[in-house]
C-alpha atoms as a PDB file:
ATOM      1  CA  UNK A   1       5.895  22.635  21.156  1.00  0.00           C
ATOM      2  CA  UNK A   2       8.508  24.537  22.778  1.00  0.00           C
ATOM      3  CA  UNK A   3      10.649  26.857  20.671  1.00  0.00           C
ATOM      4  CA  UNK A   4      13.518  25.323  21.463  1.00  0.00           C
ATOM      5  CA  UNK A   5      13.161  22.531  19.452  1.00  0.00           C
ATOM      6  CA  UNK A   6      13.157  25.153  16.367  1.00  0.00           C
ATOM      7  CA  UNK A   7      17.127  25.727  17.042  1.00  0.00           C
ATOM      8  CA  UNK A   8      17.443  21.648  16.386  1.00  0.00           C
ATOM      9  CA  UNK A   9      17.905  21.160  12.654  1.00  0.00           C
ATOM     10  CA  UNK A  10      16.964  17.136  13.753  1.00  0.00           C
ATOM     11  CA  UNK A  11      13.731  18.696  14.716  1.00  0.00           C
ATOM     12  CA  UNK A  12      12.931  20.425  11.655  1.00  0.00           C
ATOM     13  CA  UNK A  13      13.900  17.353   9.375  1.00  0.00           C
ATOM     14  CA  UNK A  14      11.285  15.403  11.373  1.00  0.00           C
ATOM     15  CA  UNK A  15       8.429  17.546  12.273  1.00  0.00           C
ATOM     16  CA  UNK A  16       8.815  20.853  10.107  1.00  0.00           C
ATOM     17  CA  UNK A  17       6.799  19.197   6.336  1.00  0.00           C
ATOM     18  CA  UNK A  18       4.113  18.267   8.539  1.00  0.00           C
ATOM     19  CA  UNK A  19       3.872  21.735  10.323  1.00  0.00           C
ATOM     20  CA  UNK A  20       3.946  23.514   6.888  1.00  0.00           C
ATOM     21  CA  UNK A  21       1.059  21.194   6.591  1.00  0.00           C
ATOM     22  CA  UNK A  22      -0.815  21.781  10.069  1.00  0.00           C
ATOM     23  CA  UNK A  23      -0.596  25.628   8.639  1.00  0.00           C
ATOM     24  CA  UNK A  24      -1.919  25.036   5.662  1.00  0.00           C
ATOM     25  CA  UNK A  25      -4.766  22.716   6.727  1.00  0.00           C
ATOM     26  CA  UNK A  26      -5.846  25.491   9.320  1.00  0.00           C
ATOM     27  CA  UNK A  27      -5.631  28.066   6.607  1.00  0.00           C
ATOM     28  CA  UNK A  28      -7.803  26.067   4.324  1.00  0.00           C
ATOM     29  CA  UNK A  29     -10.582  25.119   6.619  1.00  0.00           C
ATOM     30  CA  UNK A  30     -10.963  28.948   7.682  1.00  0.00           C
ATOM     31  CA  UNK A  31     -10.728  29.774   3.966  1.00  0.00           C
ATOM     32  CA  UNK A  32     -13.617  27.004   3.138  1.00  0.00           C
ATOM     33  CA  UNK A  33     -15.807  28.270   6.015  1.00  0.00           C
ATOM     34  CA  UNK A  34     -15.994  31.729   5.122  1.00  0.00           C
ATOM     35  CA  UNK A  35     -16.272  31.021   1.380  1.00  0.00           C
ATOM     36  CA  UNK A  36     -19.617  29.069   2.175  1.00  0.00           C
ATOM     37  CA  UNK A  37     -20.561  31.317   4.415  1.00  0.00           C
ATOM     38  CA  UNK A  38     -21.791  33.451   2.030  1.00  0.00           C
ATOM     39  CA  UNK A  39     -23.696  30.154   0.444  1.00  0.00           C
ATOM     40  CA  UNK A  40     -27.425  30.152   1.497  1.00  0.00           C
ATOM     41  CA  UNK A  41     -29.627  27.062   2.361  1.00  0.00           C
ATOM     42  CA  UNK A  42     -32.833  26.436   0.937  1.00  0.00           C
ATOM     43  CA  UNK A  43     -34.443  25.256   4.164  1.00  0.00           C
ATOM     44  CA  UNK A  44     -33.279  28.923   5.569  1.00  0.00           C
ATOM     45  CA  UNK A  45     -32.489  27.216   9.395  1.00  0.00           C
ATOM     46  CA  UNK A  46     -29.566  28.426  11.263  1.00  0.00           C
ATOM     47  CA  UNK A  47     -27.091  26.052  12.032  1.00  0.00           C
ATOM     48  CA  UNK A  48     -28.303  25.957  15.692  1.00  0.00           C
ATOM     49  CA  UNK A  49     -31.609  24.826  14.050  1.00  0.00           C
ATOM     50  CA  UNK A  50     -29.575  22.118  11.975  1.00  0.00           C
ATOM     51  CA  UNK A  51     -27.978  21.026  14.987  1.00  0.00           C
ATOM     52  CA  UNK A  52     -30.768  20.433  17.143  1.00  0.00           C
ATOM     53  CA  UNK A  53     -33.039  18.845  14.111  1.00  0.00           C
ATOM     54  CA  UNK A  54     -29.720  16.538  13.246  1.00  0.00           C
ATOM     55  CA  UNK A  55     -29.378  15.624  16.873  1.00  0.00           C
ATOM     56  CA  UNK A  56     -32.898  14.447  17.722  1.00  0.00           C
ATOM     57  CA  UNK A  57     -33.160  12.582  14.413  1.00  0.00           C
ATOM     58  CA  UNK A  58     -29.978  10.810  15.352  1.00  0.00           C
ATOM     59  CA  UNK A  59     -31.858  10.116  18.430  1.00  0.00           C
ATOM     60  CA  UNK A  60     -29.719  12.387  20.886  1.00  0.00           C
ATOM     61  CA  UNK A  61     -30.907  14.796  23.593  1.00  0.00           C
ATOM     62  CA  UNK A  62     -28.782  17.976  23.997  1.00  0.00           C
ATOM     63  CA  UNK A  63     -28.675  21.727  25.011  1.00  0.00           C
ATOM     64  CA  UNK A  64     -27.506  24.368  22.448  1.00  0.00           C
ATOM     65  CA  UNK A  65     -25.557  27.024  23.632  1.00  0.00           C
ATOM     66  CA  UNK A  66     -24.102  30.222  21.707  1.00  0.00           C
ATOM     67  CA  UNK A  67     -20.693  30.003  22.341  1.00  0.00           C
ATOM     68  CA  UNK A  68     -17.639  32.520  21.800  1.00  0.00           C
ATOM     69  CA  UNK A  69     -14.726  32.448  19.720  1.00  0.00           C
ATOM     70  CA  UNK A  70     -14.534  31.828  15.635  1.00  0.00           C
ATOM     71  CA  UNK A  71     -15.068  28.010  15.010  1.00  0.00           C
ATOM     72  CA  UNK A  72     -15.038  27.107  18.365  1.00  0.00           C
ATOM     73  CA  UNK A  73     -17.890  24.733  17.805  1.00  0.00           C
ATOM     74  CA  UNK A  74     -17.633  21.713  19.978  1.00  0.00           C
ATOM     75  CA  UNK A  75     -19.787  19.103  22.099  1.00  0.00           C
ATOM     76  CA  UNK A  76     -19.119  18.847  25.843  1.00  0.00           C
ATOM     77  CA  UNK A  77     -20.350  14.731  26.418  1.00  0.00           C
ATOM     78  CA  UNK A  78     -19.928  15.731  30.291  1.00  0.00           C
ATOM     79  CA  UNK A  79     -23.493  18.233  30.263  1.00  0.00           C
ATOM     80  CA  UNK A  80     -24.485  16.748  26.626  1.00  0.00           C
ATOM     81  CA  UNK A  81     -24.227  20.713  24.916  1.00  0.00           C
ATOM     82  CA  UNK A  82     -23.446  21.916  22.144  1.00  0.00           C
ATOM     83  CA  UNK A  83     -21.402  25.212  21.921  1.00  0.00           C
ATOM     84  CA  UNK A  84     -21.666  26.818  18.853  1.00  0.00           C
ATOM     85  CA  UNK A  85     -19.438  29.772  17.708  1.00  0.00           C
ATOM     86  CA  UNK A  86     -21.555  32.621  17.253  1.00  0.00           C
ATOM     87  CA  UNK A  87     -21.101  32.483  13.418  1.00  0.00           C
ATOM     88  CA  UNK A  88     -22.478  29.020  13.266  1.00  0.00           C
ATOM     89  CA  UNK A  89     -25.194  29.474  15.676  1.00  0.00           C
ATOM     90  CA  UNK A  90     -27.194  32.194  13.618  1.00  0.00           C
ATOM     91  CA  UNK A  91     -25.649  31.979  10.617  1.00  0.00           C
ATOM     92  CA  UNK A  92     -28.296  30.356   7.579  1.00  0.00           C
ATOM     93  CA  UNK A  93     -25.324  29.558   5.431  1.00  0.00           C
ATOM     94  CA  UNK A  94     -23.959  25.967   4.097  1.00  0.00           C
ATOM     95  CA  UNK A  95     -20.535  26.501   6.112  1.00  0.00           C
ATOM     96  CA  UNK A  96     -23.358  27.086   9.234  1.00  0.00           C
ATOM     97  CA  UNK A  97     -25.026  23.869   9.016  1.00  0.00           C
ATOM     98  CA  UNK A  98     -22.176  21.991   8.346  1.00  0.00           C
ATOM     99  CA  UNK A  99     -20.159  22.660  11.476  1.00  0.00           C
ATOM    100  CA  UNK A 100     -23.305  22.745  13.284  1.00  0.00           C
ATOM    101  CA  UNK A 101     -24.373  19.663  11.706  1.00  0.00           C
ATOM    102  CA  UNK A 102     -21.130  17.873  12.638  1.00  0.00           C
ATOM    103  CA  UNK A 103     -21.227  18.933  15.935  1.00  0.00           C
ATOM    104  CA  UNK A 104     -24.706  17.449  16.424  1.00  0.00           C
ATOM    105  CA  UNK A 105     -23.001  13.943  15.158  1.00  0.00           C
ATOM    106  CA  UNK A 106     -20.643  13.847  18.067  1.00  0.00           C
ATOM    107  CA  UNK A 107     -23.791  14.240  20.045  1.00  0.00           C
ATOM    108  CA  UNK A 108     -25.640  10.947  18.464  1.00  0.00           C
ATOM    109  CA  UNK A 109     -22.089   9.366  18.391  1.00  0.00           C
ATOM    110  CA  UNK A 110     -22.833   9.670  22.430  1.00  0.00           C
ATOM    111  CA  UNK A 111     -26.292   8.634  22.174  1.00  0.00           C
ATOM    112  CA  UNK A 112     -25.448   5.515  20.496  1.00  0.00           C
ATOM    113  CA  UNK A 113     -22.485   4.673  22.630  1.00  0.00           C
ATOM    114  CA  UNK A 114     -19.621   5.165  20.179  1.00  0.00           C
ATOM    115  CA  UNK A 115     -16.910   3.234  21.182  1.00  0.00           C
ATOM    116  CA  UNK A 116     -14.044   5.570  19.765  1.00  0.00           C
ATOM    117  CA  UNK A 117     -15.983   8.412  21.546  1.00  0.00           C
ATOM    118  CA  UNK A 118     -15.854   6.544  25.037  1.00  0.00           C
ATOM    119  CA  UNK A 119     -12.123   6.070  24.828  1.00  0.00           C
ATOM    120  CA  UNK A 120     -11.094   9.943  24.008  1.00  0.00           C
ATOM    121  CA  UNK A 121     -13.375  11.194  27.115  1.00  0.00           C
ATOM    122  CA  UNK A 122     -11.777   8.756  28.379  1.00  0.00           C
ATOM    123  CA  UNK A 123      -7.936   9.937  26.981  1.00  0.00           C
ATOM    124  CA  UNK A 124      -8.602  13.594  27.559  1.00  0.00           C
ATOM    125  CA  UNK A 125      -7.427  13.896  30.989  1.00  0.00           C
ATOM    126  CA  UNK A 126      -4.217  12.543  30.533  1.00  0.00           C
ATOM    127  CA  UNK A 127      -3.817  13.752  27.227  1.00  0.00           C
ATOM    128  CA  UNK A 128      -4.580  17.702  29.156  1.00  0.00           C
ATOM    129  CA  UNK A 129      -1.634  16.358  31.929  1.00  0.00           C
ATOM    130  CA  UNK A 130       0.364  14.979  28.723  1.00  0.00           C
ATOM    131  CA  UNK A 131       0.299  18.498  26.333  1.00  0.00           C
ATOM    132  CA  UNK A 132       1.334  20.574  29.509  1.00  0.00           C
ATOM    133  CA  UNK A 133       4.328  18.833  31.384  1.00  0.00           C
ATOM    134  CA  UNK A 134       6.202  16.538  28.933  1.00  0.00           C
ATOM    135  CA  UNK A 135       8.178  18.711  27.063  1.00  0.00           C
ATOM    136  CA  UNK A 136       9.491  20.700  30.168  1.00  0.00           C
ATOM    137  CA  UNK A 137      10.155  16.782  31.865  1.00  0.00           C
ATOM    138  CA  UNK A 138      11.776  16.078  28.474  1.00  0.00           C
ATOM    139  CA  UNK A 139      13.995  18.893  28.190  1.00  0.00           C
ATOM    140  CA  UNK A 140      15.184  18.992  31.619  1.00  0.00           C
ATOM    141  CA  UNK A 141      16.112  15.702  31.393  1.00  0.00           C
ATOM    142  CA  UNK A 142      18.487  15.404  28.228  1.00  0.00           C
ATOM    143  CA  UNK A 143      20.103  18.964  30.242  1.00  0.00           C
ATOM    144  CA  UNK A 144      20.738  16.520  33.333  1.00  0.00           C
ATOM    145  CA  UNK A 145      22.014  13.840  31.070  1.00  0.00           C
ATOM    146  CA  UNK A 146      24.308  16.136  29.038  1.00  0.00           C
ATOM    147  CA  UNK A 147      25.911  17.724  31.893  1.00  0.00           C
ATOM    148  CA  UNK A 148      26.131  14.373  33.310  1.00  0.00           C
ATOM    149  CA  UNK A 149      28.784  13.415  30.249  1.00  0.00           C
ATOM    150  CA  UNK A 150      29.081  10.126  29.608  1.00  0.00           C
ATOM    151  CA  UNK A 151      28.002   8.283  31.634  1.00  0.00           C
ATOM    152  CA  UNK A 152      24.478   9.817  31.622  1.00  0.00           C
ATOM    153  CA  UNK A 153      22.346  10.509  34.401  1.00  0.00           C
ATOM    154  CA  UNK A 154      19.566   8.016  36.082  1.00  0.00           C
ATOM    155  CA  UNK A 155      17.459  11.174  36.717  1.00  0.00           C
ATOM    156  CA  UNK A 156      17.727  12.668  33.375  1.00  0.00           C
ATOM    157  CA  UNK A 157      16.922   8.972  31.513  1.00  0.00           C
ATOM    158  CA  UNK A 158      13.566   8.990  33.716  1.00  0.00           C
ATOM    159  CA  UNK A 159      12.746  12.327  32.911  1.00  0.00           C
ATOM    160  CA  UNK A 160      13.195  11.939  29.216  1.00  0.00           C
ATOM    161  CA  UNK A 161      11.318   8.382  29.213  1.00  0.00           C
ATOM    162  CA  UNK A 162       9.046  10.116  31.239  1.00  0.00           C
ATOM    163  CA  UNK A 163       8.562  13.313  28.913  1.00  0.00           C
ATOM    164  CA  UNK A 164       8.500  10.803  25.779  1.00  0.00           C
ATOM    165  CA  UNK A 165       5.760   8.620  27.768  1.00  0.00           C
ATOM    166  CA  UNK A 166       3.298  11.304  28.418  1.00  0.00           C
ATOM    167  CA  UNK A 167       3.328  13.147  24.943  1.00  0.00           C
ATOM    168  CA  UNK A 168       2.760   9.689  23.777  1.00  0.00           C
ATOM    169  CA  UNK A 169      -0.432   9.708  25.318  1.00  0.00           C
ATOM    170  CA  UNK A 170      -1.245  12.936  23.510  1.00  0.00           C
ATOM    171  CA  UNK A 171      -0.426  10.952  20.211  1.00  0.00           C
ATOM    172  CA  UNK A 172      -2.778   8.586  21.234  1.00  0.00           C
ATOM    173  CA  UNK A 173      -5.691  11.027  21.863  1.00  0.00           C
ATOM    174  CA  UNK A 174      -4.266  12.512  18.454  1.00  0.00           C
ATOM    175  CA  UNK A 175      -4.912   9.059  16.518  1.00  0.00           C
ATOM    176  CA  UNK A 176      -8.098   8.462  18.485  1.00  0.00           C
ATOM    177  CA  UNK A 177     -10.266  11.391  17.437  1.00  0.00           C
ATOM    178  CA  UNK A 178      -9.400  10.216  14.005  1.00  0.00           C
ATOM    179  CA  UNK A 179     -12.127   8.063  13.682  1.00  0.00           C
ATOM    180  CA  UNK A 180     -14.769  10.021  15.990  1.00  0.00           C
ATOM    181  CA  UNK A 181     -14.489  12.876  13.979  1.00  0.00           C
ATOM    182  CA  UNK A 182     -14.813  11.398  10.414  1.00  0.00           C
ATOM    183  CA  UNK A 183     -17.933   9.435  11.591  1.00  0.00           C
ATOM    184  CA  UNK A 184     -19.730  12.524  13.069  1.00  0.00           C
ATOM    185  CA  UNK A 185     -18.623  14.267   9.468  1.00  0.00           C
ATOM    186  CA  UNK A 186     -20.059  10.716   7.746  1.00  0.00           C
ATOM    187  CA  UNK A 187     -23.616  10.663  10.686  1.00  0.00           C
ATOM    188  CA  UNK A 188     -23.865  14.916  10.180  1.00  0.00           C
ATOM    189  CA  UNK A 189     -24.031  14.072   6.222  1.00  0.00           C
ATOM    190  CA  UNK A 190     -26.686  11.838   6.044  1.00  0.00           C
ATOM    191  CA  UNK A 191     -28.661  12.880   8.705  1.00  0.00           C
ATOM    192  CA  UNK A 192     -29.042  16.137   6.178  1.00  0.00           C
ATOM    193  CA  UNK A 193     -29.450  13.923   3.531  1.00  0.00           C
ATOM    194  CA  UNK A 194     -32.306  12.597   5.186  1.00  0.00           C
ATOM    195  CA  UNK A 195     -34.280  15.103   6.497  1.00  0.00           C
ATOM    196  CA  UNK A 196     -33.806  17.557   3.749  1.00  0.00           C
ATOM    197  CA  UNK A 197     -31.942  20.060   5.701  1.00  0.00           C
ATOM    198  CA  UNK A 198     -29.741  19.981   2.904  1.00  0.00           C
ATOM    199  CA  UNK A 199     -31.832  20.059  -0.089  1.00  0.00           C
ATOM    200  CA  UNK A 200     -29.863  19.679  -3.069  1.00  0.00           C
ATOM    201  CA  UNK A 201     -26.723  18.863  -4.975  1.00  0.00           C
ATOM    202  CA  UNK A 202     -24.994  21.825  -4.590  1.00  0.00           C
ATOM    203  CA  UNK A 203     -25.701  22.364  -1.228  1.00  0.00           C
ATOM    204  CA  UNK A 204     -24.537  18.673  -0.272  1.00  0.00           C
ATOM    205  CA  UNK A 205     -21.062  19.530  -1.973  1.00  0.00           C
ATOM    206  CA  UNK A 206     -20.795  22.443   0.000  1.00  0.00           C
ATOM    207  CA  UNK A 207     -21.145  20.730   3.298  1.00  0.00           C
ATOM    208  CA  UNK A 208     -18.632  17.748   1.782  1.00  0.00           C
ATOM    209  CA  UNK A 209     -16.397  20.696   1.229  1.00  0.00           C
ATOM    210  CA  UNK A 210     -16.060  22.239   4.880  1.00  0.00           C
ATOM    211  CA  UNK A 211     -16.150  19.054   6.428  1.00  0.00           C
ATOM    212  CA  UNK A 212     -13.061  17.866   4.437  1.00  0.00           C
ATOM    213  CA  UNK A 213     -11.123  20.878   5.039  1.00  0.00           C
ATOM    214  CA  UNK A 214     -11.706  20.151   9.283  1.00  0.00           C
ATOM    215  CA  UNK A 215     -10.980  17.080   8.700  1.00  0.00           C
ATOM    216  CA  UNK A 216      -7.646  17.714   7.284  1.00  0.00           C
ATOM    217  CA  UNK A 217      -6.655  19.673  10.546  1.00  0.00           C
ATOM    218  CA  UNK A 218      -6.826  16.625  12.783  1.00  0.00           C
ATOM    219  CA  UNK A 219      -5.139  14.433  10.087  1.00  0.00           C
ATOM    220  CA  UNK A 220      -2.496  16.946  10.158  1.00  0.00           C
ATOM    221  CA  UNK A 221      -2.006  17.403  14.023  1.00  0.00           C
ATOM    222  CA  UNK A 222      -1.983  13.507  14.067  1.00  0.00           C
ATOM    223  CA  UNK A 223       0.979  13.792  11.695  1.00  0.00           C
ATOM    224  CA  UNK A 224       2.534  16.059  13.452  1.00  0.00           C
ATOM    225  CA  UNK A 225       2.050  14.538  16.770  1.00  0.00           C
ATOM    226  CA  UNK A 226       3.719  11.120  15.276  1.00  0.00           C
ATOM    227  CA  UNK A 227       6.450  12.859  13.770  1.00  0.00           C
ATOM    228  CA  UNK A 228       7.287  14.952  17.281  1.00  0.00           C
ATOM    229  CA  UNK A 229       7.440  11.525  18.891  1.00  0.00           C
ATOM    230  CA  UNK A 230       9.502   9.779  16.594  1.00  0.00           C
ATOM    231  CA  UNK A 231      11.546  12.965  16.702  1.00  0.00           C
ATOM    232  CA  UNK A 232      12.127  12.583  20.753  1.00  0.00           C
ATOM    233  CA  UNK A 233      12.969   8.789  20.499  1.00  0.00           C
ATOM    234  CA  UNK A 234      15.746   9.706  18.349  1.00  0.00           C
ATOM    235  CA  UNK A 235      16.772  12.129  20.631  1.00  0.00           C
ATOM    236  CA  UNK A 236      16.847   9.702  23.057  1.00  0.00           C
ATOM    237  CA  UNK A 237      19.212   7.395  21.552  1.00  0.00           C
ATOM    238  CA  UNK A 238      21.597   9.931  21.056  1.00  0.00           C
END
Protein backbone atom coordinates (compact mmCIF):
# COMPACT_ATOMS: atom_id res chain seq x y z
CA UNK A 1 0.00 0.00 0.00
CA UNK A 2 1.25 3.28 -0.86
CA UNK A 3 1.78 5.81 1.92
CA UNK A 4 -0.33 8.06 0.61
CA UNK A 5 -3.30 6.53 1.49
CA UNK A 6 -2.06 7.04 5.31
CA UNK A 7 -2.77 11.02 4.85
CA UNK A 8 -6.65 9.84 4.00
CA UNK A 9 -8.50 9.65 7.31
CA UNK A 10 -11.28 7.53 4.85
CA UNK A 11 -8.43 5.17 4.54
CA UNK A 12 -7.67 4.64 8.02
CA UNK A 13 -11.45 4.21 9.05
CA UNK A 14 -11.53 1.35 6.51
CA UNK A 15 -8.33 -0.46 6.46
CA UNK A 16 -6.32 0.76 9.66
CA UNK A 17 -8.29 -2.14 12.60
CA UNK A 18 -7.39 -4.70 10.24
CA UNK A 19 -3.69 -3.52 9.81
CA UNK A 20 -3.32 -3.26 13.66
CA UNK A 21 -4.39 -6.78 13.13
CA UNK A 22 -2.03 -7.90 10.11
CA UNK A 23 0.75 -6.55 12.81
CA UNK A 24 -0.28 -8.35 15.39
CA UNK A 25 -0.91 -11.67 13.60
CA UNK A 26 2.77 -11.41 12.17
CA UNK A 27 4.02 -10.66 15.63
CA UNK A 28 2.30 -13.65 17.06
CA UNK A 29 3.26 -16.28 14.60
CA UNK A 30 7.08 -15.20 14.98
CA UNK A 31 6.47 -15.15 18.75
CA UNK A 32 4.83 -18.89 18.56
CA UNK A 33 7.69 -20.15 16.34
CA UNK A 34 10.47 -19.25 18.41
CA UNK A 35 8.69 -20.20 21.66
CA UNK A 36 8.48 -23.89 20.24
CA UNK A 37 11.53 -23.73 18.96
CA UNK A 38 13.03 -24.44 21.96
CA UNK A 39 10.32 -27.53 22.28
CA UNK A 40 12.03 -30.88 21.33
CA UNK A 41 10.43 -33.88 19.44
CA UNK A 42 10.57 -37.26 20.57
CA UNK A 43 11.21 -38.77 17.15
CA UNK A 44 14.45 -36.26 17.14
CA UNK A 45 13.97 -35.64 12.95
CA UNK A 46 14.58 -32.27 11.61
CA UNK A 47 11.88 -30.68 10.02
CA UNK A 48 13.47 -31.40 6.58
CA UNK A 49 13.13 -35.06 7.74
CA UNK A 50 9.34 -34.35 8.69
CA UNK A 51 8.83 -32.87 5.48
CA UNK A 52 10.05 -35.40 3.27
CA UNK A 53 8.47 -38.43 5.56
CA UNK A 54 4.97 -36.24 5.51
CA UNK A 55 5.27 -35.79 1.80
CA UNK A 56 5.81 -39.36 0.61
CA UNK A 57 3.18 -40.65 3.04
CA UNK A 58 0.80 -38.18 1.50
CA UNK A 59 1.91 -39.79 -1.60
CA UNK A 60 3.93 -36.72 -3.10
CA UNK A 61 7.37 -36.67 -4.76
CA UNK A 62 9.49 -33.56 -4.02
CA UNK A 63 13.06 -32.05 -3.63
CA UNK A 64 14.06 -30.37 -0.30
CA UNK A 65 16.06 -27.50 -0.48
CA UNK A 66 17.67 -25.29 2.45
CA UNK A 67 16.45 -22.11 1.75
CA UNK A 68 17.35 -18.47 3.13
CA UNK A 69 15.53 -16.03 5.02
CA UNK A 70 13.55 -16.57 8.62
CA UNK A 71 10.22 -18.45 7.84
CA UNK A 72 10.55 -18.32 4.38
CA UNK A 73 9.33 -21.85 4.08
CA UNK A 74 7.34 -22.38 0.97
CA UNK A 75 6.57 -25.02 -1.92
CA UNK A 76 7.36 -24.03 -5.52
CA UNK A 77 4.42 -26.51 -7.51
CA UNK A 78 6.44 -25.30 -10.78
CA UNK A 79 9.90 -27.77 -9.83
CA UNK A 80 7.75 -29.65 -6.95
CA UNK A 81 10.53 -28.26 -3.94
CA UNK A 82 10.36 -27.46 -0.93
CA UNK A 83 12.41 -24.46 0.44
CA UNK A 84 12.87 -24.53 3.88
CA UNK A 85 14.24 -21.59 5.99
CA UNK A 86 17.33 -22.64 7.45
CA UNK A 87 15.76 -22.73 10.98
CA UNK A 88 13.20 -25.22 9.89
CA UNK A 89 15.39 -27.30 7.83
CA UNK A 90 17.79 -28.48 10.74
CA UNK A 91 16.03 -27.48 13.45
CA UNK A 92 14.56 -30.88 15.73
CA UNK A 93 12.07 -28.64 17.43
CA UNK A 94 8.00 -28.76 17.38
CA UNK A 95 7.90 -25.14 15.66
CA UNK A 96 10.48 -27.19 12.98
CA UNK A 97 8.22 -29.87 12.04
CA UNK A 98 5.33 -27.94 11.97
CA UNK A 99 6.23 -25.45 9.27
CA UNK A 100 8.05 -28.13 7.64
CA UNK A 101 5.23 -30.37 8.02
CA UNK A 102 2.81 -27.85 6.48
CA UNK A 103 4.87 -27.17 3.79
CA UNK A 104 5.01 -30.86 2.83
CA UNK A 105 0.92 -30.63 2.74
CA UNK A 106 0.96 -28.11 -0.03
CA UNK A 107 3.11 -30.67 -1.71
CA UNK A 108 0.39 -33.71 -1.39
CA UNK A 109 -2.30 -30.95 -1.92
CA UNK A 110 -0.41 -31.04 -5.58
CA UNK A 111 -0.14 -34.65 -5.68
CA UNK A 112 -3.72 -35.14 -5.23
CA UNK A 113 -4.81 -32.40 -7.55
CA UNK A 114 -6.25 -29.87 -5.11
CA UNK A 115 -8.57 -27.88 -6.76
CA UNK A 116 -8.06 -24.58 -4.63
CA UNK A 117 -4.29 -25.20 -5.26
CA UNK A 118 -4.79 -25.29 -9.19
CA UNK A 119 -6.62 -22.00 -9.20
CA UNK A 120 -3.91 -19.82 -7.05
CA UNK A 121 -0.95 -21.14 -9.49
CA UNK A 122 -3.22 -20.33 -11.55
CA UNK A 123 -4.06 -16.52 -9.86
CA UNK A 124 -0.44 -15.82 -9.09
CA UNK A 125 0.54 -14.20 -12.19
CA UNK A 126 -1.95 -11.73 -12.28
CA UNK A 127 -2.16 -11.34 -8.76
CA UNK A 128 2.20 -10.47 -9.15
CA UNK A 129 0.90 -7.84 -12.24
CA UNK A 130 -2.11 -6.85 -9.76
CA UNK A 131 0.17 -6.00 -6.27
CA UNK A 132 2.67 -3.93 -8.50
CA UNK A 133 0.70 -1.51 -10.90
CA UNK A 134 -2.80 -0.85 -9.44
CA UNK A 135 -2.26 1.51 -6.94
CA UNK A 136 0.04 3.79 -9.14
CA UNK A 137 -3.04 3.28 -12.13
CA UNK A 138 -5.38 4.13 -9.23
CA UNK A 139 -3.83 7.13 -7.98
CA UNK A 140 -3.02 8.69 -11.15
CA UNK A 141 -6.30 8.40 -12.13
CA UNK A 142 -8.48 10.12 -9.30
CA UNK A 143 -5.30 13.09 -9.92
CA UNK A 144 -6.61 13.23 -13.68
CA UNK A 145 -10.17 13.22 -12.54
CA UNK A 146 -9.69 15.90 -9.84
CA UNK A 147 -7.93 18.28 -11.95
CA UNK A 148 -10.44 17.52 -14.48
CA UNK A 149 -13.27 19.29 -11.98
CA UNK A 150 -16.45 18.36 -12.56
CA UNK A 151 -16.98 16.97 -15.10
CA UNK A 152 -14.37 14.21 -14.51
CA UNK A 153 -12.06 12.80 -16.84
CA UNK A 154 -12.66 9.56 -19.28
CA UNK A 155 -8.93 8.76 -18.73
CA UNK A 156 -8.85 9.11 -15.07
CA UNK A 157 -12.40 6.87 -14.65
CA UNK A 158 -10.43 4.02 -16.67
CA UNK A 159 -7.50 4.30 -14.72
CA UNK A 160 -9.24 4.13 -11.41
CA UNK A 161 -11.65 1.16 -12.66
CA UNK A 162 -8.64 -0.11 -13.92
CA UNK A 163 -6.47 0.25 -10.60
CA UNK A 164 -9.68 -1.05 -8.57
CA UNK A 165 -9.91 -4.11 -11.18
CA UNK A 166 -6.47 -5.41 -10.81
CA UNK A 167 -6.04 -5.17 -6.91
CA UNK A 168 -9.23 -7.03 -7.05
CA UNK A 169 -7.54 -9.81 -8.45
CA UNK A 170 -5.05 -9.68 -5.60
CA UNK A 171 -8.18 -10.00 -3.24
CA UNK A 172 -9.04 -12.88 -5.02
CA UNK A 173 -5.65 -14.68 -4.71
CA UNK A 174 -6.02 -13.26 -1.01
CA UNK A 175 -9.43 -15.28 -0.43
CA UNK A 176 -8.14 -18.21 -2.45
CA UNK A 177 -5.15 -19.36 -0.41
CA UNK A 178 -7.64 -19.37 2.37
CA UNK A 179 -8.63 -22.69 1.93
CA UNK A 180 -5.20 -24.20 0.49
CA UNK A 181 -3.49 -23.21 3.39
CA UNK A 182 -5.86 -24.45 6.19
CA UNK A 183 -6.03 -27.88 4.42
CA UNK A 184 -2.20 -28.32 4.16
CA UNK A 185 -2.30 -27.13 8.14
CA UNK A 186 -5.44 -29.90 8.49
CA UNK A 187 -3.21 -32.87 5.75
CA UNK A 188 0.41 -31.71 7.75
CA UNK A 189 -1.59 -32.64 11.14
CA UNK A 190 -2.63 -35.90 10.53
CA UNK A 191 -0.12 -37.06 8.44
CA UNK A 192 2.00 -36.61 11.97
CA UNK A 193 -0.66 -38.07 13.65
CA UNK A 194 -0.22 -40.98 11.66
CA UNK A 195 3.11 -41.80 11.34
CA UNK A 196 4.15 -40.86 14.78
CA UNK A 197 6.31 -38.02 13.84
CA UNK A 198 4.50 -36.34 16.40
CA UNK A 199 4.32 -38.63 19.24
CA UNK A 200 2.28 -37.29 21.87
CA UNK A 201 -0.21 -34.88 23.34
CA UNK A 202 1.86 -32.21 24.02
CA UNK A 203 3.72 -32.27 21.08
CA UNK A 204 0.41 -32.33 18.86
CA UNK A 205 -0.68 -29.01 20.72
CA UNK A 206 2.42 -27.52 19.92
CA UNK A 207 2.16 -28.03 16.23
CA UNK A 208 -1.85 -26.89 16.56
CA UNK A 209 -0.28 -23.87 18.11
CA UNK A 210 2.16 -22.58 15.25
CA UNK A 211 -0.06 -23.57 12.66
CA UNK A 212 -2.88 -21.34 14.07
CA UNK A 213 -0.76 -18.43 14.57
CA UNK A 214 0.24 -18.70 10.35
CA UNK A 215 -2.89 -19.15 9.79
CA UNK A 216 -4.02 -16.00 11.31
CA UNK A 217 -1.58 -14.00 8.96
CA UNK A 218 -3.42 -14.93 5.78
CA UNK A 219 -6.84 -14.44 7.50
CA UNK A 220 -5.59 -11.11 8.31
CA UNK A 221 -4.07 -10.02 4.86
CA UNK A 222 -7.45 -11.33 3.43
CA UNK A 223 -9.08 -8.76 5.72
CA UNK A 224 -7.08 -6.32 4.87
CA UNK A 225 -7.11 -6.89 1.24
CA UNK A 226 -11.19 -6.68 1.40
CA UNK A 227 -11.18 -3.73 3.40
CA UNK A 228 -8.48 -1.80 0.86
CA UNK A 229 -10.98 -2.64 -1.87
CA UNK A 230 -14.02 -1.59 -0.36
CA UNK A 231 -11.95 1.41 0.66
CA UNK A 232 -11.13 2.32 -3.27
CA UNK A 233 -14.82 1.78 -4.39
CA UNK A 234 -15.76 4.41 -2.08
CA UNK A 235 -13.26 6.48 -3.36
CA UNK A 236 -14.58 6.01 -6.49
CA UNK A 237 -17.95 7.25 -5.93
CA UNK A 238 -16.78 10.27 -4.58
Amino acid sequence: MNLAFFFDLQYLLYVGPFLLLAMFASWRVKSTFLKFSNVGVRSGMTGAQAAAAVARAGGAEVTIERHQGFLSDHYDPTTRTLRLSPEVYDGRSVASIAVAAHEAGHAIQDAKAYAWLGIRSQLVPVAKIGSMSWVWMFMIGMILSTQAGKGGSPIGTFLIDGGILLFGATVLFQLVTLPVEFDASNRAKAVLAQTGIVSNQEEADGVSKVLGAAAMTYVAAALTAIATLLYLLSRRRD
